[in-house]
Protein backbone atom coordinates (compact mmCIF):
# COMPACT_ATOMS: atom_id res chain seq x y z
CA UNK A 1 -136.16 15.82 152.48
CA UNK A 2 -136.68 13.50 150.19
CA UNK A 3 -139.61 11.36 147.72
CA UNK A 4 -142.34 10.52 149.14
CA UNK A 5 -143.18 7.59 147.11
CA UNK A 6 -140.06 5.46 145.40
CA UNK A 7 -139.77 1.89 143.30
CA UNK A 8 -138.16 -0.91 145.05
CA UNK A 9 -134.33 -1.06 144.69
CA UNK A 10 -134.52 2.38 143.04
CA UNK A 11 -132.44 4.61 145.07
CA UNK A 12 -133.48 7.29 146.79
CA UNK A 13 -131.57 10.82 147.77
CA UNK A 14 -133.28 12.32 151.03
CA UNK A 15 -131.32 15.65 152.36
CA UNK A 16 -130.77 16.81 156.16
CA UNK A 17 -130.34 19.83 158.15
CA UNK A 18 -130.11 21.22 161.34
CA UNK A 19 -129.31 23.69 163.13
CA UNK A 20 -127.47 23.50 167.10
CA UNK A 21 -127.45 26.93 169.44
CA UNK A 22 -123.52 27.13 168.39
CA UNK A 23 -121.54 27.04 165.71
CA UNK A 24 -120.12 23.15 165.45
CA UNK A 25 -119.97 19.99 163.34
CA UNK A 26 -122.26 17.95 163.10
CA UNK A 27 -123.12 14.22 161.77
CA UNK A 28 -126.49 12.86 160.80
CA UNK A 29 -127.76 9.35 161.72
CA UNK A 30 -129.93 8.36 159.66
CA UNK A 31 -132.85 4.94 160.56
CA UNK A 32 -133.92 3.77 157.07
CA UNK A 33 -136.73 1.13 159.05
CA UNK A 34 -135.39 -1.34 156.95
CA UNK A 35 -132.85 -2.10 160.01
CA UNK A 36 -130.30 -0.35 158.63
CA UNK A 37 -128.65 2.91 159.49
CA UNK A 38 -126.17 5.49 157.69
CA UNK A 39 -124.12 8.01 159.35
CA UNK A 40 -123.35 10.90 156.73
CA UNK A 41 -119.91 13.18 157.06
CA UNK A 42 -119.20 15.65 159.70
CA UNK A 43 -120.50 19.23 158.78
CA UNK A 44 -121.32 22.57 159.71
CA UNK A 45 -124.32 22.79 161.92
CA UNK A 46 -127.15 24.45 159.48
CA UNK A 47 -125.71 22.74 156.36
CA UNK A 48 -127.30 20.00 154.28
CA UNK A 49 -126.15 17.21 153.78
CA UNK A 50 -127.68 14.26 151.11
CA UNK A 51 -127.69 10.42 151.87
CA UNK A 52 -128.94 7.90 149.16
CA UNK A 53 -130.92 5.14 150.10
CA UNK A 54 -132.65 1.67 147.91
CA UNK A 55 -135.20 -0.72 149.86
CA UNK A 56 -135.36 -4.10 148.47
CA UNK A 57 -138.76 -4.98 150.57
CA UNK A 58 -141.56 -3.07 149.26
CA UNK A 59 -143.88 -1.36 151.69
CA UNK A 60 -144.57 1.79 154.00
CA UNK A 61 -141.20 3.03 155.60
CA UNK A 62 -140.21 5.95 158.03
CA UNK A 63 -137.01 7.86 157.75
CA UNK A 64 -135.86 8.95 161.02
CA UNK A 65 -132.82 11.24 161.76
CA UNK A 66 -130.99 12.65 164.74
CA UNK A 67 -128.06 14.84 164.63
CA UNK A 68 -124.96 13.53 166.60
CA UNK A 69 -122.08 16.69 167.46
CA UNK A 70 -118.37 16.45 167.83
CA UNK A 71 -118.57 15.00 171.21
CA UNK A 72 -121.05 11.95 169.81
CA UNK A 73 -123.78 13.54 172.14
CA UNK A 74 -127.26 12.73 169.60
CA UNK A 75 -130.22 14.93 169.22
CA UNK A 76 -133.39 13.38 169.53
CA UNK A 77 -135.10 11.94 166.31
CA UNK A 78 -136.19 13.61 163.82
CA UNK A 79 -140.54 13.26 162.89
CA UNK A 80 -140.89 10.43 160.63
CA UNK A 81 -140.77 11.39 157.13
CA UNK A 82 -143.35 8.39 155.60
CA UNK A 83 -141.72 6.84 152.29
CA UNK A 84 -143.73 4.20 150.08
CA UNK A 85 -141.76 1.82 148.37
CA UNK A 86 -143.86 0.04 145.78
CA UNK A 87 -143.01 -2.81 143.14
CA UNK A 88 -144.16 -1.71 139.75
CA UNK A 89 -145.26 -4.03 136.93
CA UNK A 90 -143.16 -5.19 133.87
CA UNK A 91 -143.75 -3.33 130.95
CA UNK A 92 -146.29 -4.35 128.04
CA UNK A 93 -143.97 -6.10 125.67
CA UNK A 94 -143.89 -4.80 122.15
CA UNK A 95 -146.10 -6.74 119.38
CA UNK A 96 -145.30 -10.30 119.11
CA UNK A 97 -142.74 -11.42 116.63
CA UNK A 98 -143.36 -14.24 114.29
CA UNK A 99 -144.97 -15.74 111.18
CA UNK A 100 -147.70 -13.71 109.42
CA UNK A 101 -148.94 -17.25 107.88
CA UNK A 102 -149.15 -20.78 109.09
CA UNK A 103 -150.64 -23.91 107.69
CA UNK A 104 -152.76 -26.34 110.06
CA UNK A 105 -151.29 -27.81 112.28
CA UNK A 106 -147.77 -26.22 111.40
CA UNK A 107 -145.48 -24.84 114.33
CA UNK A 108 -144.84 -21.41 114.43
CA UNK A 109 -141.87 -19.98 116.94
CA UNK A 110 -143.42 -16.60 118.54
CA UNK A 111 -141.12 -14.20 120.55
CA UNK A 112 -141.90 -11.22 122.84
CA UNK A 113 -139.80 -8.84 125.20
CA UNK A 114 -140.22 -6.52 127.94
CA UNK A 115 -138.35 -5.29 130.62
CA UNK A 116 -139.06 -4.89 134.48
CA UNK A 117 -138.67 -1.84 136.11
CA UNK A 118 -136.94 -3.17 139.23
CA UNK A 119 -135.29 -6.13 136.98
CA UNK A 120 -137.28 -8.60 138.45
CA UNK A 121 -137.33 -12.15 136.85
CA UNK A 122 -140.22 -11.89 134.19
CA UNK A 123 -142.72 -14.76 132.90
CA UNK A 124 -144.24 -14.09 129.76
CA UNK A 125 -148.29 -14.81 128.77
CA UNK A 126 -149.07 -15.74 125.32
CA UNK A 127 -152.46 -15.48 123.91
CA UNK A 128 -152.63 -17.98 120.83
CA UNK A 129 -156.34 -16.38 119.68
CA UNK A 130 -157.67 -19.84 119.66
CA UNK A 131 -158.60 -19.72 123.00
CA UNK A 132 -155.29 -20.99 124.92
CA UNK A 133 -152.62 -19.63 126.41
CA UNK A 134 -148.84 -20.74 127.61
CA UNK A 135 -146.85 -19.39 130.26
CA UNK A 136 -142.69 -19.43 129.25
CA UNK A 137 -141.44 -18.57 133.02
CA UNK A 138 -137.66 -17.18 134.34
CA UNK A 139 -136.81 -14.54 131.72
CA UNK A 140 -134.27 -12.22 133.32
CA UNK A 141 -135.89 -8.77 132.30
CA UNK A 142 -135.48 -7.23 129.32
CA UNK A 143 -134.90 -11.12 127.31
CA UNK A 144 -136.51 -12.36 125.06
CA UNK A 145 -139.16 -15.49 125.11
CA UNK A 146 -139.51 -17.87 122.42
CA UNK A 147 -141.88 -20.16 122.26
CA UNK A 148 -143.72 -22.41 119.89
CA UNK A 149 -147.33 -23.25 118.62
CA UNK A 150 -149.36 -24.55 116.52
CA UNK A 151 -153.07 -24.45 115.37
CA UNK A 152 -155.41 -26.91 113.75
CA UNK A 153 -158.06 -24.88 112.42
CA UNK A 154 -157.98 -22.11 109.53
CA UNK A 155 -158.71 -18.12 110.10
CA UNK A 156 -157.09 -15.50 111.43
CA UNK A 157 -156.01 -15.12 115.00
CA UNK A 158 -154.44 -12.24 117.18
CA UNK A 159 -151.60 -13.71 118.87
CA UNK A 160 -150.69 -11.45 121.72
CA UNK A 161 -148.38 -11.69 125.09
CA UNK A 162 -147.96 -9.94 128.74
CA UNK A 163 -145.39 -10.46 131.23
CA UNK A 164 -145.87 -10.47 134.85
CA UNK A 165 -142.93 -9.97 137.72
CA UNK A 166 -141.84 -11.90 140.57
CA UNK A 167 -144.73 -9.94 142.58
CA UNK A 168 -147.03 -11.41 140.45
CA UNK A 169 -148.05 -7.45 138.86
CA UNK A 170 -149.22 -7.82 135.16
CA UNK A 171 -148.34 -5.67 132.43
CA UNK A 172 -150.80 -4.72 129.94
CA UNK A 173 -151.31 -6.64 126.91
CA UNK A 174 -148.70 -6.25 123.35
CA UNK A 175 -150.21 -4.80 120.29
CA UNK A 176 -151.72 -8.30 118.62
CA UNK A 177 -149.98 -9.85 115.75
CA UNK A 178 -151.98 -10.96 113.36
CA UNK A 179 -151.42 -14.28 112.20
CA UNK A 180 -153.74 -16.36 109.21
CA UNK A 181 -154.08 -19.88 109.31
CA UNK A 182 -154.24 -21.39 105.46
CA UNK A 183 -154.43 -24.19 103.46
């Protein structure tokens, strides 16, 4: 009938069938639970027919159908056929681009990029390796985030970034780019 587990705004294709006591047309009503409702074409009774379906909420929804015949007379509905719409995280972003080498207390610009599976807005992590961070907020997904910093002391530091989603899921961490502060 259809999947049993989908991403938000991802569409969906569910199928229905029936089959009446005589041979007639029939039309399928279909209750997504996210108060709305699709009627698909008139067909033969015992033939499928396939309706397509996105949820922009996220959350546990139950498909309902009920056949209606030629003379709009409907069946009763169908038993609920349980779909899970879930919001899934941005991807990692690739390793950081930017400067392998930095003096103290010179700025650096740093970029990253990811993209979001349902195209959420993205905000990007970095991780300077100094022991701060900086959020850059309101990427659309799949731009890229440039930001700048500095550091005051020398060595070598793993600059690495995440992104997180208007749901607030994290990706995983980017490969780290190493970076060596030098005199």
């Amino acid at each position: 009938m259809g999947p049993d587990t989908l991403a938000q705004r991802d569409t969906g294709r569910f199928s229905f069938c029936g089959q009446t006591n005589k041979p007639e047309r029939v039309s399928y009503v279909v209750n997504w639970s996210d108060q709305s409702y699709d009627t698909g074409p008139a067909i033969r009774s015992g033939d499928t027919v396939g309706l397509a379906h996105a949820w922009a909420d996220t959350g546990l929804f139950d498909v309902l159908c009920r056949a209606m015949d030629e003379s709009g007379r409907l069946s009763d509905w169908s038993a609920p056929k349980p779909v899970y719409v879930i919001n899934l995280p941005p991807f990692a972003p690739g390793s950081v681009a930017g400067p392998d080498t930095l003096s103290p207390d010179e700025a650096g610009e740093f970029s990253a990029v990811t993209t979001d599976p349902e195209g959420d807005i993205i905000a990007y992590e970095f991780d300077w390796g100094d022991g701060s961070s900086q959020e850059a907020p309101g990427y659309a997904s799949g731009s890229t985030a440039r930001v700048l910093h500095d550091w005051h002391d020398t060595g070598t530091f793993a600059v690495k970034a995440r992104a997180s989603d208007e749901a607030h899921h994290r990706s995983d961490w980017s490969p780290a780019h190493p970076l060596v502060i030098t005199r």
